[in-house]
C-alpha atoms as a PDB file:
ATOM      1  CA  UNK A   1       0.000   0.000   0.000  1.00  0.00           C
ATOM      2  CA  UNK A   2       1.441   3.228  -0.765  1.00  0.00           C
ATOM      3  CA  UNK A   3       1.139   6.555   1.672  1.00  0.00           C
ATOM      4  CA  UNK A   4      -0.998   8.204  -1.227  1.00  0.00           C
ATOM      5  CA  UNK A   5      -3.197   5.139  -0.951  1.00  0.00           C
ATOM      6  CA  UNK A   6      -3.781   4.848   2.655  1.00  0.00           C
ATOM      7  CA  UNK A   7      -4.087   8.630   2.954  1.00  0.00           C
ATOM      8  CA  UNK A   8      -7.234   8.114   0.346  1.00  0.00           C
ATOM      9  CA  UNK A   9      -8.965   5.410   2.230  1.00  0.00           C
ATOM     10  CA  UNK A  10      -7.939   6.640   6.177  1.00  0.00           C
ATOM     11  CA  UNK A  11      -9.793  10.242   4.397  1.00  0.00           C
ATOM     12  CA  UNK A  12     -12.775   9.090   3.112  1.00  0.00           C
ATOM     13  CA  UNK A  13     -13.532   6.239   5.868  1.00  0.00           C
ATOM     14  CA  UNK A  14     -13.395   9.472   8.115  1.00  0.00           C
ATOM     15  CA  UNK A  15     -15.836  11.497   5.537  1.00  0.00           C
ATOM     16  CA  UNK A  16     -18.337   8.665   6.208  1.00  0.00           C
ATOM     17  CA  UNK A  17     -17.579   7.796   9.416  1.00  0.00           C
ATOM     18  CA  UNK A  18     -16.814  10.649  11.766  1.00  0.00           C
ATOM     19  CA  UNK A  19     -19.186  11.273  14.158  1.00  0.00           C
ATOM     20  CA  UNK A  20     -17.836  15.319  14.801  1.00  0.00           C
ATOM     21  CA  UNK A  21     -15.388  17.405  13.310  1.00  0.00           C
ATOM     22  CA  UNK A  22     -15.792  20.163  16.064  1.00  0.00           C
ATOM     23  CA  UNK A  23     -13.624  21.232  18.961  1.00  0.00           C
ATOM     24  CA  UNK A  24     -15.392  19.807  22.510  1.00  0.00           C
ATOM     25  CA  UNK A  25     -13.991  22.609  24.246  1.00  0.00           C
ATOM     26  CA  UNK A  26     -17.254  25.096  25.347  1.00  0.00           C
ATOM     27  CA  UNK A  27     -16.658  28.502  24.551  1.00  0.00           C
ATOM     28  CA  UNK A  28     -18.795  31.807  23.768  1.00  0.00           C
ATOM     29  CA  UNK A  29     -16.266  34.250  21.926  1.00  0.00           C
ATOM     30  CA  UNK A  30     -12.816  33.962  20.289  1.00  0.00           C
ATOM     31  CA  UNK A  31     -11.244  34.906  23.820  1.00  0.00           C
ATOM     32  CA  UNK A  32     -13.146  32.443  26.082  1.00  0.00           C
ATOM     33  CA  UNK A  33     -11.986  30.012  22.835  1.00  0.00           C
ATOM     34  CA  UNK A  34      -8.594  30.511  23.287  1.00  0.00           C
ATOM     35  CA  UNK A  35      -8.311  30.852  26.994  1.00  0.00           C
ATOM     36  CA  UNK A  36      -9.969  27.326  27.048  1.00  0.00           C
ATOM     37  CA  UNK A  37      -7.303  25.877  24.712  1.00  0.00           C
ATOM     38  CA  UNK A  38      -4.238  27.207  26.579  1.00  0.00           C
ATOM     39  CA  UNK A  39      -5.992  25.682  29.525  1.00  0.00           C
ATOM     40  CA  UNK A  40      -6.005  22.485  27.430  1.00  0.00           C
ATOM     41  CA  UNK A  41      -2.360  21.898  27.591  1.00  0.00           C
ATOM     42  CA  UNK A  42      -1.623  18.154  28.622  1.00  0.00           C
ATOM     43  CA  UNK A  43      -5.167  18.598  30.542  1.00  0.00           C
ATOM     44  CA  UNK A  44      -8.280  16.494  29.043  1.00  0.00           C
ATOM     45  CA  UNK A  45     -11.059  19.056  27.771  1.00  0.00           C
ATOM     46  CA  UNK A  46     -13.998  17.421  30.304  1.00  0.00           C
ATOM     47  CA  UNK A  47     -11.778  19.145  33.042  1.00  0.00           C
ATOM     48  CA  UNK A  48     -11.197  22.511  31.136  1.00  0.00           C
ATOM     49  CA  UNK A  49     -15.006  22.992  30.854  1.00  0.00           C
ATOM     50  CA  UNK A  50     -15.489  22.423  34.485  1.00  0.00           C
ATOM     51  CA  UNK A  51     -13.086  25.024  35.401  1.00  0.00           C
ATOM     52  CA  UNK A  52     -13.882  27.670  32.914  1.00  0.00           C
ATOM     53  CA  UNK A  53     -17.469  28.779  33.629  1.00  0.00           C
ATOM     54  CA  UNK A  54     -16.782  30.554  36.732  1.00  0.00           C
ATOM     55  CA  UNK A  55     -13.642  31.612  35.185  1.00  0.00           C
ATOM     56  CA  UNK A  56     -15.202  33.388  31.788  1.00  0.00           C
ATOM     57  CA  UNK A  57     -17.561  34.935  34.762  1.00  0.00           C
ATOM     58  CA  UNK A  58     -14.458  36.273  36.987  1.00  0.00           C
ATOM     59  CA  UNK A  59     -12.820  37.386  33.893  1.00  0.00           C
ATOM     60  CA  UNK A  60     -15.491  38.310  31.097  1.00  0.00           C
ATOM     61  CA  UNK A  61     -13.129  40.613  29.000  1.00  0.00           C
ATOM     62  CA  UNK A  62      -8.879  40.817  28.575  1.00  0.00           C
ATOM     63  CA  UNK A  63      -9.381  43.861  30.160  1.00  0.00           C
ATOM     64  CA  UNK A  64     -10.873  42.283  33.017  1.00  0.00           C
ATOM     65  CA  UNK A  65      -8.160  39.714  33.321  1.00  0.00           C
ATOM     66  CA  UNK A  66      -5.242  42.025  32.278  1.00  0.00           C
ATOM     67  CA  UNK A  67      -5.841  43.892  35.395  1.00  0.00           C
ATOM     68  CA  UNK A  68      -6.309  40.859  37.645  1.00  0.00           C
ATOM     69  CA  UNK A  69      -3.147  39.172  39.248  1.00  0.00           C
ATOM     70  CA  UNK A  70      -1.463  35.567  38.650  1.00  0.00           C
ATOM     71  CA  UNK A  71      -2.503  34.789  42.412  1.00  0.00           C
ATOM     72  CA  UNK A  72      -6.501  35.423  41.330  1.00  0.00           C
ATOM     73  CA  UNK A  73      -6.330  33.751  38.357  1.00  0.00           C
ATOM     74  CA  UNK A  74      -4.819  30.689  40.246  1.00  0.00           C
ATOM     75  CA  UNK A  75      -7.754  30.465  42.260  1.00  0.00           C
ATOM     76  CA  UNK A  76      -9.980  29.692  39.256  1.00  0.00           C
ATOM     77  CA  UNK A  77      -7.763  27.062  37.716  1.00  0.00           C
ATOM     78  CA  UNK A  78      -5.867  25.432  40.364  1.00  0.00           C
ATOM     79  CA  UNK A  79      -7.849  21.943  39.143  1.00  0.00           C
ATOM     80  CA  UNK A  80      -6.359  21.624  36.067  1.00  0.00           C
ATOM     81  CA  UNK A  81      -2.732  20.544  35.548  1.00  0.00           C
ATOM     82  CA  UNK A  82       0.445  23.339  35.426  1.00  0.00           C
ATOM     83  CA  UNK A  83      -1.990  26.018  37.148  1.00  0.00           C
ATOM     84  CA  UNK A  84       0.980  27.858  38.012  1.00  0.00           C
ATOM     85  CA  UNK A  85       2.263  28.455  34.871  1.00  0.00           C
ATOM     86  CA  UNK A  86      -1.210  28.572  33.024  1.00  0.00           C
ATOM     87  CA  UNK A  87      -2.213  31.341  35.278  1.00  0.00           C
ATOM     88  CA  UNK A  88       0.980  33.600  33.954  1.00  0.00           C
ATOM     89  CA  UNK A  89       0.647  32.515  30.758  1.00  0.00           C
ATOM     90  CA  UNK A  90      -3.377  33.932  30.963  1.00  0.00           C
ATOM     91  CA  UNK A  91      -2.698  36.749  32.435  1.00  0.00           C
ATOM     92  CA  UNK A  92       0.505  37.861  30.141  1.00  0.00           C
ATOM     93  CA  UNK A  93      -1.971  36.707  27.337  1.00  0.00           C
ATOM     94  CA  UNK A  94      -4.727  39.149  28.365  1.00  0.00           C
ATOM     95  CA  UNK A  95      -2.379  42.296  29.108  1.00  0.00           C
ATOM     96  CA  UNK A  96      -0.700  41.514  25.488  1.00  0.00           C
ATOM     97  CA  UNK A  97      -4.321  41.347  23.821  1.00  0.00           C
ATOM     98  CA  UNK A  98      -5.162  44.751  25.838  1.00  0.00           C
ATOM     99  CA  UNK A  99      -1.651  46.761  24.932  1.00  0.00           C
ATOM    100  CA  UNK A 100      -1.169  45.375  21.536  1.00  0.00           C
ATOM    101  CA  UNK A 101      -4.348  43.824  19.896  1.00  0.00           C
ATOM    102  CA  UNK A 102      -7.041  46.087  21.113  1.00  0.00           C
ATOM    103  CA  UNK A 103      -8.002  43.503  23.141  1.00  0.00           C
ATOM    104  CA  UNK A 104      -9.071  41.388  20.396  1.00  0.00           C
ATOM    105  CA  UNK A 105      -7.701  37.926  19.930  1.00  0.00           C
ATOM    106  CA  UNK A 106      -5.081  38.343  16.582  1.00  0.00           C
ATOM    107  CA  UNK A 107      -6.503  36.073  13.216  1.00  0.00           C
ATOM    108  CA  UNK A 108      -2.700  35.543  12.187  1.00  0.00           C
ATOM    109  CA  UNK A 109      -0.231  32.975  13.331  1.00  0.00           C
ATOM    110  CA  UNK A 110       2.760  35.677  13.245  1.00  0.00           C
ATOM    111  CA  UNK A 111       0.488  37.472  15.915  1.00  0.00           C
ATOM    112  CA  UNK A 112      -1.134  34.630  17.799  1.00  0.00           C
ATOM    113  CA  UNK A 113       2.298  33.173  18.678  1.00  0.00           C
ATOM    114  CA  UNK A 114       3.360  36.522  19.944  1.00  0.00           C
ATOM    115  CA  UNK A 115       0.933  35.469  23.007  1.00  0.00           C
ATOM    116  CA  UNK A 116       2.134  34.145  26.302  1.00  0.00           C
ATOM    117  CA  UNK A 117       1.199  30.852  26.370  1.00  0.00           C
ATOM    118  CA  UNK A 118       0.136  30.262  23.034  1.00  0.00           C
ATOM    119  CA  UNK A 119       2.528  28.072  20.882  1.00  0.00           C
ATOM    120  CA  UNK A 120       2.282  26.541  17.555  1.00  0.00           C
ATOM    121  CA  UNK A 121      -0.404  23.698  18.247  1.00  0.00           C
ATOM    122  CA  UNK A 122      -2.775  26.373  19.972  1.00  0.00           C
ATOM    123  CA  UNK A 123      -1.732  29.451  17.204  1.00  0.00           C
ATOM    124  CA  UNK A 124      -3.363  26.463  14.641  1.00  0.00           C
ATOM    125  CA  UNK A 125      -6.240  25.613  16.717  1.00  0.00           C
ATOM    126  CA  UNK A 126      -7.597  29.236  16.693  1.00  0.00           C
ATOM    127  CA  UNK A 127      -6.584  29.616  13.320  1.00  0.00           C
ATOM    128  CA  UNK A 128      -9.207  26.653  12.375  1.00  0.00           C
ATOM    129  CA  UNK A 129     -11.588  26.853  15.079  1.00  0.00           C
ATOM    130  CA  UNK A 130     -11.663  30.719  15.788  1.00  0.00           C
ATOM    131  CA  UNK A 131     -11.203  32.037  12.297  1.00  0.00           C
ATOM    132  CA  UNK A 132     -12.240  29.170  10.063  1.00  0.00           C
ATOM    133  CA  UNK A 133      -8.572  28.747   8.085  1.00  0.00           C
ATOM    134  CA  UNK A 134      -7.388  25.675   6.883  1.00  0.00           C
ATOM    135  CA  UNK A 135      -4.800  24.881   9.374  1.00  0.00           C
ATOM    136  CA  UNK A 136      -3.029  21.358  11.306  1.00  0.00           C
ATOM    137  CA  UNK A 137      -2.906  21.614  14.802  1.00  0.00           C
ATOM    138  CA  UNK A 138      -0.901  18.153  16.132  1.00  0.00           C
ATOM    139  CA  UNK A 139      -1.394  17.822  20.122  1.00  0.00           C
ATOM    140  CA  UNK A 140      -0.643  14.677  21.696  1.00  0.00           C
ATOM    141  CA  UNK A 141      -3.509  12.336  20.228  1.00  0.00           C
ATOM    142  CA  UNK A 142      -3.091  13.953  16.789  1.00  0.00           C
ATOM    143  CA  UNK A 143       1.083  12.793  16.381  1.00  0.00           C
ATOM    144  CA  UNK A 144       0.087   9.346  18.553  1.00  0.00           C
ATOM    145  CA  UNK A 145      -2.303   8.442  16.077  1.00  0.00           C
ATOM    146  CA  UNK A 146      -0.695   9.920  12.743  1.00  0.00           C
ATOM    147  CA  UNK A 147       2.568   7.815  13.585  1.00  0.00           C
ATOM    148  CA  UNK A 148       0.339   4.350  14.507  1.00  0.00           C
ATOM    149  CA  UNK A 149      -1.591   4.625  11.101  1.00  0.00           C
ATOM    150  CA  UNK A 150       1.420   5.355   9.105  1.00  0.00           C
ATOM    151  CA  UNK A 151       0.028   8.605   7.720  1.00  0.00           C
ATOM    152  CA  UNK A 152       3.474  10.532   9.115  1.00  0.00           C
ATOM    153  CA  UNK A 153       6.961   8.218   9.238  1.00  0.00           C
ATOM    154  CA  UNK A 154       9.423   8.446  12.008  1.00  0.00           C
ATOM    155  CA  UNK A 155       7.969  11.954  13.258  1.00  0.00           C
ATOM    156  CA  UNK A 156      10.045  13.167  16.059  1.00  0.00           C
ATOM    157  CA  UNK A 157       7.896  15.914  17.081  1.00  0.00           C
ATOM    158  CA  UNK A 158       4.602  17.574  16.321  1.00  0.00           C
ATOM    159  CA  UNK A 159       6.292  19.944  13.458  1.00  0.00           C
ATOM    160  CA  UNK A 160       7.512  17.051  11.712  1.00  0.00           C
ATOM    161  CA  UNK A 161       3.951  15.374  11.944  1.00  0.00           C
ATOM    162  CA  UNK A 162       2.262  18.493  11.171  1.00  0.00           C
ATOM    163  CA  UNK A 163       4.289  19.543   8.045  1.00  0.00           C
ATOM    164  CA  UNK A 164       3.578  15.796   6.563  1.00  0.00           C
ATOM    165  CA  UNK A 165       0.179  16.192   7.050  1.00  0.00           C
ATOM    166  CA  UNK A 166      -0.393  19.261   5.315  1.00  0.00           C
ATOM    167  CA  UNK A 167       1.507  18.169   2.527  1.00  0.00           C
ATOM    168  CA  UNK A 168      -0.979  15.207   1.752  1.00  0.00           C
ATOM    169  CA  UNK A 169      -4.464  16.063   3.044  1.00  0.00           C
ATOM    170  CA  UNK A 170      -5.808  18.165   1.297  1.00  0.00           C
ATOM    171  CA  UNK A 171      -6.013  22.167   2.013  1.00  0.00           C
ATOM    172  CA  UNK A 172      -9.627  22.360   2.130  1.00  0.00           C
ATOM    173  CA  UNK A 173     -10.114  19.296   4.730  1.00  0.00           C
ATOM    174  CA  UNK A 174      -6.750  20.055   7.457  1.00  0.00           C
ATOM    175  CA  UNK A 175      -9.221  21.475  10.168  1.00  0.00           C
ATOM    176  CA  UNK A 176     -11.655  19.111   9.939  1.00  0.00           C
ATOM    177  CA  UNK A 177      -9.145  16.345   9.775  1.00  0.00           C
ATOM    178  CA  UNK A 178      -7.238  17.578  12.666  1.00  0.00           C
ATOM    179  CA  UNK A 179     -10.662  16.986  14.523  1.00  0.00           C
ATOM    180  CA  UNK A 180     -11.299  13.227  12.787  1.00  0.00           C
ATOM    181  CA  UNK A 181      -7.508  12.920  14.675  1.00  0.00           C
ATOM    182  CA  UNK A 182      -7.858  14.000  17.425  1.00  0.00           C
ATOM    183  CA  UNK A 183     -10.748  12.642  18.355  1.00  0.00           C
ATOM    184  CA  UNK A 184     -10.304   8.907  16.856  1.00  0.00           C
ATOM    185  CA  UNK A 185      -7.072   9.482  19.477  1.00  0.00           C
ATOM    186  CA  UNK A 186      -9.027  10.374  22.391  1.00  0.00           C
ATOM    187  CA  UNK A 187     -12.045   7.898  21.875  1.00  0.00           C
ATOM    188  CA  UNK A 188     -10.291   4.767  20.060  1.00  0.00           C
ATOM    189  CA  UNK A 189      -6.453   4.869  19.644  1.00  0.00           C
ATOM    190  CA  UNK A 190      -5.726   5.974  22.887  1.00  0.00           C
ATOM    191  CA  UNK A 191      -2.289   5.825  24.065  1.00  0.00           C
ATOM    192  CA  UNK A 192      -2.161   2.779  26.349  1.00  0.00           C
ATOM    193  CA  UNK A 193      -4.421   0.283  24.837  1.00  0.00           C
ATOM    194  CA  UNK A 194      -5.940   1.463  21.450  1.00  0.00           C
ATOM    195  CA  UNK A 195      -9.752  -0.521  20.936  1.00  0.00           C
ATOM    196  CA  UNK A 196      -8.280  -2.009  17.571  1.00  0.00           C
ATOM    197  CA  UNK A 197     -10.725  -4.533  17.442  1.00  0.00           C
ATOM    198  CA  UNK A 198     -13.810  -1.832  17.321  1.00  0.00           C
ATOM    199  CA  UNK A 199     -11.551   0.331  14.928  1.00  0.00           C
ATOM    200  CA  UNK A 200     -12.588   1.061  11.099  1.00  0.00           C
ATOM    201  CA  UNK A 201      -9.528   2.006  10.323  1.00  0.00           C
ATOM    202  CA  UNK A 202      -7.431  -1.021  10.893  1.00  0.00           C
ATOM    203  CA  UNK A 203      -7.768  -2.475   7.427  1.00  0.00           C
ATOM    204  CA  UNK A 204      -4.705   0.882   6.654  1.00  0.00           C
ATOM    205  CA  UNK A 205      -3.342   0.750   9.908  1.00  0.00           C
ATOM    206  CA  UNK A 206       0.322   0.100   9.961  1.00  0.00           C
ATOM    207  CA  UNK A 207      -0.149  -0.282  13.935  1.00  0.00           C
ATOM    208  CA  UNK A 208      -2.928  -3.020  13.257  1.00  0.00           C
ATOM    209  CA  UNK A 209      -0.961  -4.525  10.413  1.00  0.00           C
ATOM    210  CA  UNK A 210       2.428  -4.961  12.698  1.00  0.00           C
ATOM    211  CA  UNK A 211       0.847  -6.323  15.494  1.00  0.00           C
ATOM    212  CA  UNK A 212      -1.501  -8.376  13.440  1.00  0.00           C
ATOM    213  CA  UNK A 213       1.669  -9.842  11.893  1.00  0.00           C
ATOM    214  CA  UNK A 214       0.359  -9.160   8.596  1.00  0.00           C
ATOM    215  CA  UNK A 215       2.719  -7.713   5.775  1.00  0.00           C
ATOM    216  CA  UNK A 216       3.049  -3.873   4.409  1.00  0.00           C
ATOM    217  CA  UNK A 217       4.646  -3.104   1.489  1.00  0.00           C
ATOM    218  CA  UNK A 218       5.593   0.691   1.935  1.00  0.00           C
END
């Protein structure tokens, strides 16, 4: 089977199959959005919305936040793993938005990385969520699964896997496909024992196929 091959089926068994191609992260505005996903970091989303309603209500606007301390901030999010550093990173994130963005939440990567706390993975998930552009966004599940379904080769970290990616899905589908990922990951390959037997993907599955004991020609 060649990679242009297994991308085709892994693609359209998703188009048929997927069940969501949305974030599950509950949000209001392009601020509470992002927020949420910094919050996200290494930290499952079922525990991010349980945290952020009385957060969003604390802090309703950057300006709000911006003017708020690391110690308050804390308070709200001390459930969720790295508090510490998540409440710096949300507060430096907030003052940023207030001094240099108007308070508004930048629709550019350039900008968006600019942001304390806001990387590559979470610059990409606003750009698809927030603002609707075709963009990649590998997190944890995303690379894990990738790599087991032989859609990436030998990726050593989530720039490798994300750069692969966009090269053979195409433009159009990236954000939606970064969903079909991440959630396959999260739901079916997860990380310790993937449900292989209740996967439709295993038929392309390089994982499947190894442990399987079957042969692949790529």
């Amino acid at each position: 089977m060649t990679k242009k091959e297994r991308y085709t089926h892994v693609i359209n068994w998703f188009k048929e199959n997927a069940q969501s191609s949305e974030t599950e992260l509950d949000y209001e505005n392009n601020y509470q959005l992002l927020i949420a996903v910094i919050l996200s970091a290494q930290c499952t989303d079922k525990r991010v919305n349980l945290i952020t309603p009385a957060l969003f209500e604390a802090f309703p606007t950057p300006e709000v936040m911006a003017a708020s301390s690391q110690e308050e901030i804390f308070e709200y999010i001390k459930s969720c793993s790295y508090p510490n550093n998540k409440a710096k990173s949300l507060l430096g994130m907030a003052q940023k938005l207030v001094s240099d963005y108007n308070s508004q939440v930048p629709s550019d990567f350039d900008s968006l990385i600019t942001l304390p706390g806001v990387g590559r993975k979470t610059a990409n998930v606003m750009l698809s969520v927030a603002f609707d552009t075709p963009a990649m966004a590998v997190d944890t599940h995303v690379f894990r699964v990738a790599n087991r379904i032989g859609l990436t080769t030998n990726s050593k970290n989530p720039l490798q896997s994300e750069r692969e990616l966009v090269k053979h899905i195409p433009h159009e589908l990236l954000s939606v496909a970064h969903h079909w990922l991440i959630l396959h990951g999260r739901y079916v390959c997860v990380a310790r024992s993937p449900k292989c037997d209740e996967c439709g993907l295993k038929q392309w599955c390089k994982y499947y196929r190894k442990n399987m004991g079957a042969k692949d020609n790529d």
